[in-house]
PDB file of N, CA and C in Angstrom:
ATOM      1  N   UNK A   1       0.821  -1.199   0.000  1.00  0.00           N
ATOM      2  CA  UNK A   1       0.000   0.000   0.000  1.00  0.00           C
ATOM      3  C   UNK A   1       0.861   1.258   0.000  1.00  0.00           C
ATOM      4  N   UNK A   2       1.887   1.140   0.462  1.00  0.00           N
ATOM      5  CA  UNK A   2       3.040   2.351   0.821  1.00  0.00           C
ATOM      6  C   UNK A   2       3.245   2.872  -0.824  1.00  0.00           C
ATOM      7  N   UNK A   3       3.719   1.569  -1.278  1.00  0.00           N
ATOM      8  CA  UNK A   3       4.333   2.105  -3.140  1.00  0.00           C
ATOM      9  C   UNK A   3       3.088   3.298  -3.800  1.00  0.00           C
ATOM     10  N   UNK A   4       1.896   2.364  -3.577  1.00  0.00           N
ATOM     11  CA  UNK A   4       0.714   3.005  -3.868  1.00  0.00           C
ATOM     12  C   UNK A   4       0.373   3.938  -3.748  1.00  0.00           C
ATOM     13  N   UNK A   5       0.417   4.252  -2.123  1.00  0.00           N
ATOM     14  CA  UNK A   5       0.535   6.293  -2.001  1.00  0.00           C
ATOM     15  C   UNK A   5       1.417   6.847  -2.560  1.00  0.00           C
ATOM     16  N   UNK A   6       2.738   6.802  -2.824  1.00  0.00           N
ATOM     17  CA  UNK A   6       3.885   7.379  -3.085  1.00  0.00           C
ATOM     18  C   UNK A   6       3.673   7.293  -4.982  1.00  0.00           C
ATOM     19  N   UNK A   7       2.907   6.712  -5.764  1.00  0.00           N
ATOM     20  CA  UNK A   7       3.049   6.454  -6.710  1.00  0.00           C
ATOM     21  C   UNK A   7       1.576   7.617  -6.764  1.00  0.00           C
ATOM     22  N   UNK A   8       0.704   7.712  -5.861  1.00  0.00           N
ATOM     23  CA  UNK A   8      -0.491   8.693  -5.981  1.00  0.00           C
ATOM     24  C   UNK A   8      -0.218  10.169  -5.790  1.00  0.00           C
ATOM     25  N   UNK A   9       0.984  10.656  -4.630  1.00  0.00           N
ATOM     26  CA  UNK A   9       1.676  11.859  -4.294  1.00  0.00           C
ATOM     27  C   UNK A   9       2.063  12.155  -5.311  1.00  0.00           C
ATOM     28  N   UNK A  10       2.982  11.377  -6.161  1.00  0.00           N
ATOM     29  CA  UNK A  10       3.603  11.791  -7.221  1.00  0.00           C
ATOM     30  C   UNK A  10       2.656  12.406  -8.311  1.00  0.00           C
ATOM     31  N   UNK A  11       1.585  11.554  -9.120  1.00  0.00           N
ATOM     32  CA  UNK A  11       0.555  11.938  -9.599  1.00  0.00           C
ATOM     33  C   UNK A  11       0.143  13.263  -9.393  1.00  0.00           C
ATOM     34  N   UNK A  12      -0.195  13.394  -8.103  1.00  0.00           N
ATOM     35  CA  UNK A  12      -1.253  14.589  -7.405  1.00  0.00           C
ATOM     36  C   UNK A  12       0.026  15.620  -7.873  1.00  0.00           C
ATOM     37  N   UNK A  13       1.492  15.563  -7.641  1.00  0.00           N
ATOM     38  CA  UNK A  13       2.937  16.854  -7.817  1.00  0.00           C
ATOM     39  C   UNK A  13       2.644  17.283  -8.996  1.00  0.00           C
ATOM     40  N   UNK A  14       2.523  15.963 -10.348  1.00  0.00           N
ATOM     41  CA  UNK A  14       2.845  16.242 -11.217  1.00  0.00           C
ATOM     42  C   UNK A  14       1.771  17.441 -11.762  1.00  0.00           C
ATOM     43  N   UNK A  15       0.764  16.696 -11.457  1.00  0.00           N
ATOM     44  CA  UNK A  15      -0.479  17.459 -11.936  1.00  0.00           C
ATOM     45  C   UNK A  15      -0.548  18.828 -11.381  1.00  0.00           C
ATOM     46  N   UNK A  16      -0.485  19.088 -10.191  1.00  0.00           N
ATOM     47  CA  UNK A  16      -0.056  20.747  -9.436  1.00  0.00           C
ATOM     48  C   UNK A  16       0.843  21.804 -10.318  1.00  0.00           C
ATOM     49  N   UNK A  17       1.962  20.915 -10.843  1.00  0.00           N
ATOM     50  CA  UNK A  17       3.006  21.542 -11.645  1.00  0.00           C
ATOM     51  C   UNK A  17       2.207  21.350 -13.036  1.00  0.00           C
ATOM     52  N   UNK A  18       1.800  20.855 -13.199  1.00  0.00           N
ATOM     53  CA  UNK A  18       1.430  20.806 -15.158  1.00  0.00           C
ATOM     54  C   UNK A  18       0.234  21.841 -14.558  1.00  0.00           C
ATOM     55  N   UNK A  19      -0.837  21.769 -13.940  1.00  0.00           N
ATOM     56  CA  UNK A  19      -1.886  22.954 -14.064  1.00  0.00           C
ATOM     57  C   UNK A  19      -0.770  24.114 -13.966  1.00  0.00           C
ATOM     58  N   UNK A  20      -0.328  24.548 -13.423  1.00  0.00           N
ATOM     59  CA  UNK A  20       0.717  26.123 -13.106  1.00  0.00           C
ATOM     60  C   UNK A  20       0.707  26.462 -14.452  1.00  0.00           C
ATOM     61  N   UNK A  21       1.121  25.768 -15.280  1.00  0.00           N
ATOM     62  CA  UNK A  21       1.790  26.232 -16.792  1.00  0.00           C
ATOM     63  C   UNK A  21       0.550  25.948 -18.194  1.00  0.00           C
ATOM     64  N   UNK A  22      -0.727  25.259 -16.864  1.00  0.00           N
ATOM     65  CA  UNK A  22      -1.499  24.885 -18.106  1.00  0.00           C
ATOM     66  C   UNK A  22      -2.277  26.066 -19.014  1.00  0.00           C
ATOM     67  N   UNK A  23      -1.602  26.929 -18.937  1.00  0.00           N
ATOM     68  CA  UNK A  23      -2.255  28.079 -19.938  1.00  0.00           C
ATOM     69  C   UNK A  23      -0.993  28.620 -21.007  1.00  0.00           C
ATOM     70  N   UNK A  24      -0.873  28.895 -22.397  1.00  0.00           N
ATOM     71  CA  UNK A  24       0.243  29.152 -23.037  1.00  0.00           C
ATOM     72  C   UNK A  24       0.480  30.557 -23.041  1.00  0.00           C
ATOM     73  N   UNK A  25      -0.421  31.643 -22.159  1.00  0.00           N
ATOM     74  CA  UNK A  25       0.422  32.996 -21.704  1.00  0.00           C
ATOM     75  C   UNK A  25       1.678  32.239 -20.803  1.00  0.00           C
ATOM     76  N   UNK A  26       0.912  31.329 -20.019  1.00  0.00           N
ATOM     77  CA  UNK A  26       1.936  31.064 -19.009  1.00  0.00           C
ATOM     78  C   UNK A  26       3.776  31.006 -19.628  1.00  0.00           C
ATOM     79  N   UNK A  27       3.083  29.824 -20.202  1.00  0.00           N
ATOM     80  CA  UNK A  27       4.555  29.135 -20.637  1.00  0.00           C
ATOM     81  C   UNK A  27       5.238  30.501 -21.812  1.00  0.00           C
ATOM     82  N   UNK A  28       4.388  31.220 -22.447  1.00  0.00           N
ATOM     83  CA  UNK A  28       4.882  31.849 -23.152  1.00  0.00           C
ATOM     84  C   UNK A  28       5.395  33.225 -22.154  1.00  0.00           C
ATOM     85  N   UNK A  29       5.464  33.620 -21.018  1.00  0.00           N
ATOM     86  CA  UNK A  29       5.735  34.156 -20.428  1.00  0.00           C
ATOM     87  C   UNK A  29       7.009  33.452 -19.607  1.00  0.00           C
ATOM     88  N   UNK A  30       6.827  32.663 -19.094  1.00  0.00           N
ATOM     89  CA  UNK A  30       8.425  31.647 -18.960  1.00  0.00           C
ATOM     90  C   UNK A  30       9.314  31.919 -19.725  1.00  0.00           C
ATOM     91  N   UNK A  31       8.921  31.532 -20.948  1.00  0.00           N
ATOM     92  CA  UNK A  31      10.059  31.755 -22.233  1.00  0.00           C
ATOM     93  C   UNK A  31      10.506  32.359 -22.217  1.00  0.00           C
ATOM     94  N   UNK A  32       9.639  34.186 -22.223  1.00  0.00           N
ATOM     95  CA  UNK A  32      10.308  35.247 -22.394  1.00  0.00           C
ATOM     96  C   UNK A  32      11.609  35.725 -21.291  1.00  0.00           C
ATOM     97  N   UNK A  33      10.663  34.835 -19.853  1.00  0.00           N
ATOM     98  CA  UNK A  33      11.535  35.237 -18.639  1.00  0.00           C
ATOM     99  C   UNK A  33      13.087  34.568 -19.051  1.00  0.00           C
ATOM    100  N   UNK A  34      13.140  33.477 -19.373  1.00  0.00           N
ATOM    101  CA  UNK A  34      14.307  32.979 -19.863  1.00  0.00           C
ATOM    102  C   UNK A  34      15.033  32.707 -20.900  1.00  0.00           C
ATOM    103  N   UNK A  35      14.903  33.942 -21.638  1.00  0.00           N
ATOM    104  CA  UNK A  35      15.602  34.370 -23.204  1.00  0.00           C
ATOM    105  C   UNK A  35      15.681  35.557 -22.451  1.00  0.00           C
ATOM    106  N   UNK A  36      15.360  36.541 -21.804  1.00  0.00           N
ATOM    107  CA  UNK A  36      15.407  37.872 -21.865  1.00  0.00           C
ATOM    108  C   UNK A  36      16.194  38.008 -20.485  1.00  0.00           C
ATOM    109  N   UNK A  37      15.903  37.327 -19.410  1.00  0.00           N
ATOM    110  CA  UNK A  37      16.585  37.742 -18.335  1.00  0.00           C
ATOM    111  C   UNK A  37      15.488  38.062 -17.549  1.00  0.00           C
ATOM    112  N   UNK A  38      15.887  38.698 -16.032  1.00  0.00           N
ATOM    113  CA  UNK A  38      14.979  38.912 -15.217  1.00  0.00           C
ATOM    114  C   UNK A  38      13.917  40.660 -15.933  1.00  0.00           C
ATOM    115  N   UNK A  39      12.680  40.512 -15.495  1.00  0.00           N
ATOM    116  CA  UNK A  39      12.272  41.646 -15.799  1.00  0.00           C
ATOM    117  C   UNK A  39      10.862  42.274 -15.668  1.00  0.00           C
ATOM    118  N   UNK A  40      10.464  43.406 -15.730  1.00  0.00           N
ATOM    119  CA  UNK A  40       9.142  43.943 -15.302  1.00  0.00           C
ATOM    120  C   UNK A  40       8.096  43.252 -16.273  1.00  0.00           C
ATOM    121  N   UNK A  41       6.816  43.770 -15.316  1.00  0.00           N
ATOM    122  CA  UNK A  41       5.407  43.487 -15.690  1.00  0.00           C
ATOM    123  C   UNK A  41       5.108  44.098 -17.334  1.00  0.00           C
ATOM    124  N   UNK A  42       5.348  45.390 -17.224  1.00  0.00           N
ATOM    125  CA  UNK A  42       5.404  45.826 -18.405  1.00  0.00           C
ATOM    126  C   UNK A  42       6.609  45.203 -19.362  1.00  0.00           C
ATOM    127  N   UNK A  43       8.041  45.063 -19.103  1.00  0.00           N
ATOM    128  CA  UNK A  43       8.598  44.294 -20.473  1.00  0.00           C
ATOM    129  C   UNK A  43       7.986  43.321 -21.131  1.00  0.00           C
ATOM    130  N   UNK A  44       7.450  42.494 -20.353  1.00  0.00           N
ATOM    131  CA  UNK A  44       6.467  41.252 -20.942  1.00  0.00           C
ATOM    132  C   UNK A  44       5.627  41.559 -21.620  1.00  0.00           C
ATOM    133  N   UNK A  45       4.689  42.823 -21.254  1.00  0.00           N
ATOM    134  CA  UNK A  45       3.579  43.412 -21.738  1.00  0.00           C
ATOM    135  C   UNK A  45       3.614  44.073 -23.049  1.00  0.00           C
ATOM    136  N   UNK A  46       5.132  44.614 -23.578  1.00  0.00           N
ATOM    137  CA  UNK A  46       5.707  45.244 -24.387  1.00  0.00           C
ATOM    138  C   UNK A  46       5.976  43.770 -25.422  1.00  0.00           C
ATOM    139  N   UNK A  47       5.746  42.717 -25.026  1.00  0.00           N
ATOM    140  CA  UNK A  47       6.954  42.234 -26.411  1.00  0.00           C
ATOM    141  C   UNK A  47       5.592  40.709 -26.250  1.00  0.00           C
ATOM    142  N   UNK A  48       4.694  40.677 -25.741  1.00  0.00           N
ATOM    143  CA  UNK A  48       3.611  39.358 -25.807  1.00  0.00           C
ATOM    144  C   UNK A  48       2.866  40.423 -26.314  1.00  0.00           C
ATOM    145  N   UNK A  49       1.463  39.930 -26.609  1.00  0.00           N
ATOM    146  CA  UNK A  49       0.196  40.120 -27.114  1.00  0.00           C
ATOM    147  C   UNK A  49      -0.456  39.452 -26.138  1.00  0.00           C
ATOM    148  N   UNK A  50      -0.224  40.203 -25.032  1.00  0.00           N
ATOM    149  CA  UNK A  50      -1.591  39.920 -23.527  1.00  0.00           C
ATOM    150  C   UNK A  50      -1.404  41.623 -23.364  1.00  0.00           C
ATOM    151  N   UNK A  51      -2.729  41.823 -22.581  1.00  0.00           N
ATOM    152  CA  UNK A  51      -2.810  43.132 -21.852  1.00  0.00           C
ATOM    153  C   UNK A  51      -2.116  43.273 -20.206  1.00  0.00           C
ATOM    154  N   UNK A  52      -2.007  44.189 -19.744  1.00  0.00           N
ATOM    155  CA  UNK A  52      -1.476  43.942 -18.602  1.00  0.00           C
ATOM    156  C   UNK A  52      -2.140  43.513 -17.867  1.00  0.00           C
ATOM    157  N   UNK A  53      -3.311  43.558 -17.900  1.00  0.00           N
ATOM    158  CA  UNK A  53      -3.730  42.544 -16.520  1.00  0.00           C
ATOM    159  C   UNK A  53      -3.853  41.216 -16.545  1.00  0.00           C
ATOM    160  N   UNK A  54      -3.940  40.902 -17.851  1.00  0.00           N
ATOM    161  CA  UNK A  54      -3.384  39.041 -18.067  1.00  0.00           C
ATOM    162  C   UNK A  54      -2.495  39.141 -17.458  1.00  0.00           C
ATOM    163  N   UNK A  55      -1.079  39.813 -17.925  1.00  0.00           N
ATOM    164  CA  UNK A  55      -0.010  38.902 -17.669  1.00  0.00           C
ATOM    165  C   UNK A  55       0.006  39.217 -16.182  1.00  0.00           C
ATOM    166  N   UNK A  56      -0.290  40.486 -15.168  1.00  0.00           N
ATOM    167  CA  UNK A  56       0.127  40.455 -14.178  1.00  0.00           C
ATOM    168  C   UNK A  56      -0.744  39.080 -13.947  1.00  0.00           C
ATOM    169  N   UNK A  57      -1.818  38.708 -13.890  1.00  0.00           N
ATOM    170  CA  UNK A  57      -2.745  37.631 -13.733  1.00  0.00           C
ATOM    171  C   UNK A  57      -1.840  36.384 -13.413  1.00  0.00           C
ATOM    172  N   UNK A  58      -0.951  36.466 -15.011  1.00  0.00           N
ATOM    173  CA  UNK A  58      -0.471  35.078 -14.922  1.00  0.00           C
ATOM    174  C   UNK A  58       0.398  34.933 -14.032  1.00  0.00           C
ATOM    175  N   UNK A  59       1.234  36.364 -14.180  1.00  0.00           N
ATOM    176  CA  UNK A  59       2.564  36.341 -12.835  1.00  0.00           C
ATOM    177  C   UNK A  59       2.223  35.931 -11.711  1.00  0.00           C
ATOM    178  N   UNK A  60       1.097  36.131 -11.197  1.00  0.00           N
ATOM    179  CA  UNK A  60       0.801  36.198  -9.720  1.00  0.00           C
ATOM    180  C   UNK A  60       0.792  34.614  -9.533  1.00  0.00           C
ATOM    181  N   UNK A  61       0.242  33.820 -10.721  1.00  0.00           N
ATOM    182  CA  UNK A  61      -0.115  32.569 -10.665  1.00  0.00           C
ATOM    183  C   UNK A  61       0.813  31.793 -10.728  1.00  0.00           C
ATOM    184  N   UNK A  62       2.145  32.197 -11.603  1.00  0.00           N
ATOM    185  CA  UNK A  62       3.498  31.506 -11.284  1.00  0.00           C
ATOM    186  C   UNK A  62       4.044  31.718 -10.590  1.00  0.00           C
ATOM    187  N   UNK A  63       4.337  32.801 -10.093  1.00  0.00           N
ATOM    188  CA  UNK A  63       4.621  33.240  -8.413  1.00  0.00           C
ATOM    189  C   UNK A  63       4.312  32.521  -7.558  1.00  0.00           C
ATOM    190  N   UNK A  64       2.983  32.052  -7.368  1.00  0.00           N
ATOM    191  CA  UNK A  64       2.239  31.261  -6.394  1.00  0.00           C
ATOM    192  C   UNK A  64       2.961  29.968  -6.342  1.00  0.00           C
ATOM    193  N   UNK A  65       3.045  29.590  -8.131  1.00  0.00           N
ATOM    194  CA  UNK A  65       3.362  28.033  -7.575  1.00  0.00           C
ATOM    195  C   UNK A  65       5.054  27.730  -7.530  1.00  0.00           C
ATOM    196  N   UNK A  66       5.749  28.888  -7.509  1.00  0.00           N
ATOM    197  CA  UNK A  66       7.260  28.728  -7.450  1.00  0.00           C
ATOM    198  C   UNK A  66       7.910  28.754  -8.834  1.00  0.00           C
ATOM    199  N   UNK A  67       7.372  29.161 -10.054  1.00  0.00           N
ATOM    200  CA  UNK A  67       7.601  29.120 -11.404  1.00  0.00           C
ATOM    201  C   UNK A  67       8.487  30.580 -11.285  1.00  0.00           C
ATOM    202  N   UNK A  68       8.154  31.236 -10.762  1.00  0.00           N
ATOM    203  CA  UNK A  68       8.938  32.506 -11.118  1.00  0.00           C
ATOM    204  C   UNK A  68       9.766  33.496  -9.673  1.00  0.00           C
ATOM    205  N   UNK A  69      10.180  34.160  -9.607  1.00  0.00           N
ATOM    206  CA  UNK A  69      10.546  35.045  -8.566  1.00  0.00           C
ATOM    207  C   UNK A  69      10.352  36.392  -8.364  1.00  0.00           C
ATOM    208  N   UNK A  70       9.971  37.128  -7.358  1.00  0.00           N
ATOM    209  CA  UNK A  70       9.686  38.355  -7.735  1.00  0.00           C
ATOM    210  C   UNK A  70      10.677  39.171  -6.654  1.00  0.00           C
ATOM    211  N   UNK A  71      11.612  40.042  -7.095  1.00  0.00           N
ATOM    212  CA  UNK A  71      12.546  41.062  -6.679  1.00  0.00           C
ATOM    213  C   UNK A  71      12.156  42.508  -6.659  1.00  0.00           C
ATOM    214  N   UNK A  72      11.621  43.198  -5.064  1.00  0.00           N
ATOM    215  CA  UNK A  72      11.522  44.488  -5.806  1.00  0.00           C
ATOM    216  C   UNK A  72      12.353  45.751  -6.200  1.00  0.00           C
ATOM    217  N   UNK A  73      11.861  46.581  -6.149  1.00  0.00           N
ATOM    218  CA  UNK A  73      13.367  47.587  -6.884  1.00  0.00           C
ATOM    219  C   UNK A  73      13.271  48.245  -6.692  1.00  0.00           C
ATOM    220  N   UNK A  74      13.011  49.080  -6.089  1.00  0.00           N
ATOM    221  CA  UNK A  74      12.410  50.835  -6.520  1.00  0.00           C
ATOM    222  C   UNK A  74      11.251  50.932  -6.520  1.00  0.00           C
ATOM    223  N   UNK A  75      11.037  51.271  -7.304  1.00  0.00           N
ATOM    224  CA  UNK A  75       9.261  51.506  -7.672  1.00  0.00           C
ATOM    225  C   UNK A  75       8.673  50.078  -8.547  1.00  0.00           C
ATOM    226  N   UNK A  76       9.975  49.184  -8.357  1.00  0.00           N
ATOM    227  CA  UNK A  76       9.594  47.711  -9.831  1.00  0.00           C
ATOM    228  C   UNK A  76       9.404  47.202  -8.838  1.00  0.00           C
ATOM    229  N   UNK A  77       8.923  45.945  -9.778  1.00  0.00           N
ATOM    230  CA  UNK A  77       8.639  44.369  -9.410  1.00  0.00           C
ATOM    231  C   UNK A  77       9.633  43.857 -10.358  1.00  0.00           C
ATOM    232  N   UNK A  78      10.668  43.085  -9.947  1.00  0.00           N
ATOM    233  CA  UNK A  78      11.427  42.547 -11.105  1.00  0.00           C
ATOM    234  C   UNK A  78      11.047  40.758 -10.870  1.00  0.00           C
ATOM    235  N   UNK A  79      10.312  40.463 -11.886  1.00  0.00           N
ATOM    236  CA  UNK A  79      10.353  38.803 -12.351  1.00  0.00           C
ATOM    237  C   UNK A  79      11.583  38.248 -12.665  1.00  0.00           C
ATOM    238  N   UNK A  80      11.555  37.243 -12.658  1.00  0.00           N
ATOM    239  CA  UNK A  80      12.688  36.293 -13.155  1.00  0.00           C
ATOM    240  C   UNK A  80      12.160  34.757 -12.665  1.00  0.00           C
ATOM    241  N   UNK A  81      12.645  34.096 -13.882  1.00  0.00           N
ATOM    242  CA  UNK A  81      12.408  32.134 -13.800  1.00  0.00           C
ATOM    243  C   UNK A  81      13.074  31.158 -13.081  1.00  0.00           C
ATOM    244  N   UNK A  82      12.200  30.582 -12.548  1.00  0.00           N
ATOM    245  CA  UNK A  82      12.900  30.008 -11.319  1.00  0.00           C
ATOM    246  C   UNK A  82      13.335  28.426 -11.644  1.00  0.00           C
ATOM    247  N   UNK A  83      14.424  28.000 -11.922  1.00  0.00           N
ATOM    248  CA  UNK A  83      14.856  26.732 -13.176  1.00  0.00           C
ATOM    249  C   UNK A  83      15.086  25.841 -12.620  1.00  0.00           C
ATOM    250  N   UNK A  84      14.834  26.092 -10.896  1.00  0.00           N
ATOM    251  CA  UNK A  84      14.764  24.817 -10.517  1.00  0.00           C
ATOM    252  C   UNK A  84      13.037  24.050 -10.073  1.00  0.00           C
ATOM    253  N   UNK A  85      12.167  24.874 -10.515  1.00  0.00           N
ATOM    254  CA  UNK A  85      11.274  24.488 -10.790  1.00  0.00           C
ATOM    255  C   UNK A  85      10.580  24.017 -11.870  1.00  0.00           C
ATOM    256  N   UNK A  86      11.296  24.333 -13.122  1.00  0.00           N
ATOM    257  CA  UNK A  86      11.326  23.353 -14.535  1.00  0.00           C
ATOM    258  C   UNK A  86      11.786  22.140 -13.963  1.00  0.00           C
ATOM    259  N   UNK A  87      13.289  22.268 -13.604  1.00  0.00           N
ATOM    260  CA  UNK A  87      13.556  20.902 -13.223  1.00  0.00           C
ATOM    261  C   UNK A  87      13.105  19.743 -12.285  1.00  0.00           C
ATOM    262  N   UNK A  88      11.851  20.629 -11.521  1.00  0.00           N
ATOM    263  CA  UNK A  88      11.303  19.807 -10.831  1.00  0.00           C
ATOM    264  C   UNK A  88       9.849  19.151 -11.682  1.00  0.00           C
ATOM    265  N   UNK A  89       9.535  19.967 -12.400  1.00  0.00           N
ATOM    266  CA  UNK A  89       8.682  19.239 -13.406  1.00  0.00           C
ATOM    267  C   UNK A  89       8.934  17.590 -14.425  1.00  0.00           C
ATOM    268  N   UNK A  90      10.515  18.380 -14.983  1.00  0.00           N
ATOM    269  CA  UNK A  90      11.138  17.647 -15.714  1.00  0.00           C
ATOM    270  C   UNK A  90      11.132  16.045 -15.194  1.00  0.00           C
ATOM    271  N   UNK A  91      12.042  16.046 -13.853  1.00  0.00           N
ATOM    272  CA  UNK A  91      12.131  14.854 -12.748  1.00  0.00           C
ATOM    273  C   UNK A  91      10.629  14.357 -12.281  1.00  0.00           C
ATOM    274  N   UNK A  92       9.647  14.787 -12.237  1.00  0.00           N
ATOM    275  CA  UNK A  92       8.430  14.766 -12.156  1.00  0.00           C
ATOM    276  C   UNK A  92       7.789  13.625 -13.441  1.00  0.00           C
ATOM    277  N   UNK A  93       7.843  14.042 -14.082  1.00  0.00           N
ATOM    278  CA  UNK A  93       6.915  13.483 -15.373  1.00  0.00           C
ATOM    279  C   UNK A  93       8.066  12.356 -16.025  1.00  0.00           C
ATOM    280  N   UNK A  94       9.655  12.140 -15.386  1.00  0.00           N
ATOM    281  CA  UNK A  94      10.148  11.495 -15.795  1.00  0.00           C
ATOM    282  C   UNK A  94      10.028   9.881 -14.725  1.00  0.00           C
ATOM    283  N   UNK A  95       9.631  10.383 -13.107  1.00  0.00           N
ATOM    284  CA  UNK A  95       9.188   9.623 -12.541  1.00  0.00           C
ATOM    285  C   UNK A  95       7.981   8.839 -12.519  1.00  0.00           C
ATOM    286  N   UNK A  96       7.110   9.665 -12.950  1.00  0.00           N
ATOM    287  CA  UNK A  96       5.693   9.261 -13.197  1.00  0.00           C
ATOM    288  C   UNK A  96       5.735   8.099 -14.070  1.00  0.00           C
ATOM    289  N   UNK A  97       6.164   8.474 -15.147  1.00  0.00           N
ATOM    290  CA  UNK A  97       5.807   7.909 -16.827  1.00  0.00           C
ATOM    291  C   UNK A  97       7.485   6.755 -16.744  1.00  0.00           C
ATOM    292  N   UNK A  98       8.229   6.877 -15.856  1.00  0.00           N
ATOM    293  CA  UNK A  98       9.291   5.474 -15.981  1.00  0.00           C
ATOM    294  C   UNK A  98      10.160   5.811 -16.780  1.00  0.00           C
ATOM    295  N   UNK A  99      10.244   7.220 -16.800  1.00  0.00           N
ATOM    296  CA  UNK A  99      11.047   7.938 -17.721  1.00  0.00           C
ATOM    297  C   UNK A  99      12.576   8.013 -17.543  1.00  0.00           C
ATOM    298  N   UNK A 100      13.831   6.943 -18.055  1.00  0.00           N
ATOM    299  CA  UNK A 100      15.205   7.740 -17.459  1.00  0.00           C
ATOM    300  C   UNK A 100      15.383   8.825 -18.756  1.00  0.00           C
ATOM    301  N   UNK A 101      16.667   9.679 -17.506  1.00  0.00           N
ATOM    302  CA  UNK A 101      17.015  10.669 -18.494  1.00  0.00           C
ATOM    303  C   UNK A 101      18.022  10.160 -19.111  1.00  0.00           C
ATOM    304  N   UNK A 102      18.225  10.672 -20.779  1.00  0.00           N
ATOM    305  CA  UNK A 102      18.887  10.689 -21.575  1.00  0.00           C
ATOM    306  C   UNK A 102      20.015  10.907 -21.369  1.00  0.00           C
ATOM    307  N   UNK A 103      21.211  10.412 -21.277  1.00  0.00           N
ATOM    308  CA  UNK A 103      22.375  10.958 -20.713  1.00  0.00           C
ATOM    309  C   UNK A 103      22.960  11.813 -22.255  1.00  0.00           C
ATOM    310  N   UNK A 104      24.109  12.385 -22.003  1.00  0.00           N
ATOM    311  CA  UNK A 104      24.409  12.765 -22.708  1.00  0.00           C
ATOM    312  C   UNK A 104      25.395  12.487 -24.200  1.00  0.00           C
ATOM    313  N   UNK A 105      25.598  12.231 -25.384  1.00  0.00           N
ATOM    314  CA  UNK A 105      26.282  11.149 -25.995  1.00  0.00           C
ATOM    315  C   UNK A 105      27.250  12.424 -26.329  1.00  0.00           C
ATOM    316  N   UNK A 106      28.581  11.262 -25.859  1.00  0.00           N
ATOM    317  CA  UNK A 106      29.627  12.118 -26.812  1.00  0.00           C
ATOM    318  C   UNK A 106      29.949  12.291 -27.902  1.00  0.00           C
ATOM    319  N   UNK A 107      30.132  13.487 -28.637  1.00  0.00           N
ATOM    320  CA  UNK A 107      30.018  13.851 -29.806  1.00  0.00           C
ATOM    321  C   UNK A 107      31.700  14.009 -30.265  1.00  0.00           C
ATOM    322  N   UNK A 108      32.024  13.547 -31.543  1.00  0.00           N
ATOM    323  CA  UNK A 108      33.809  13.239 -31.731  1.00  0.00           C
ATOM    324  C   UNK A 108      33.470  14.565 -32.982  1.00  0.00           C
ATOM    325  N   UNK A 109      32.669  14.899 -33.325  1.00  0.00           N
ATOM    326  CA  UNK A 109      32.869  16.087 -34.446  1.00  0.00           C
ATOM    327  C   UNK A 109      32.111  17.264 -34.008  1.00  0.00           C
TER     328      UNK A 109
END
């Protein structure tokens, strides 16, 4: 019965972490956080096609679940992506599904 809960916890993680991102402002707001660097409500707002109160919307919602970080500044809010919470997804859905990771192959060219 023990394997059983521990095989249901996992389930219940994965799913917590896949809803966080289950919207593609989300993830498309991730992206930006990590191609661009850390940065305001408005940079996002400037370079997506959401209004600002989506994205603050979404921020608040990755915020919540540990997807992002918020630094303030001055008069900012500075965002930035929090990559060890990808990687906890990653390890997540690789446990679930019996997934090993790919190691890496060495490449001679």
């Amino acid at each position: 019965m023990k394997n059983r809960n521990k095989f249901e916890a996992d389930i219940e993680f994965l799913s917590k972490l896949c809803k966080s991102i289950g919207h593609p402002a989300r993830i498309s707001i991730l992206l930006f956080l990590k191609e661009n660097g850390p940065s305001t409500c408005q940079d996002i707002v400037n370079k997506l096609p959401y209004s600002q109160s989506t994205v603050s919307g979404h921020l608040q919602k990755l915020k919540e679940d540990s997807y992002i970080h918020l630094k303030l500044h001055k008069t900012s809010s500075i965002y930035s992506i929090q990559l060890d919470t990808i990687k906890e997804l990653q390890k997540s859905v690789q446990d679930v599904f019996g997934l090993k990771p790919e190691k890496k192959q060495l490449s001679l060219f």
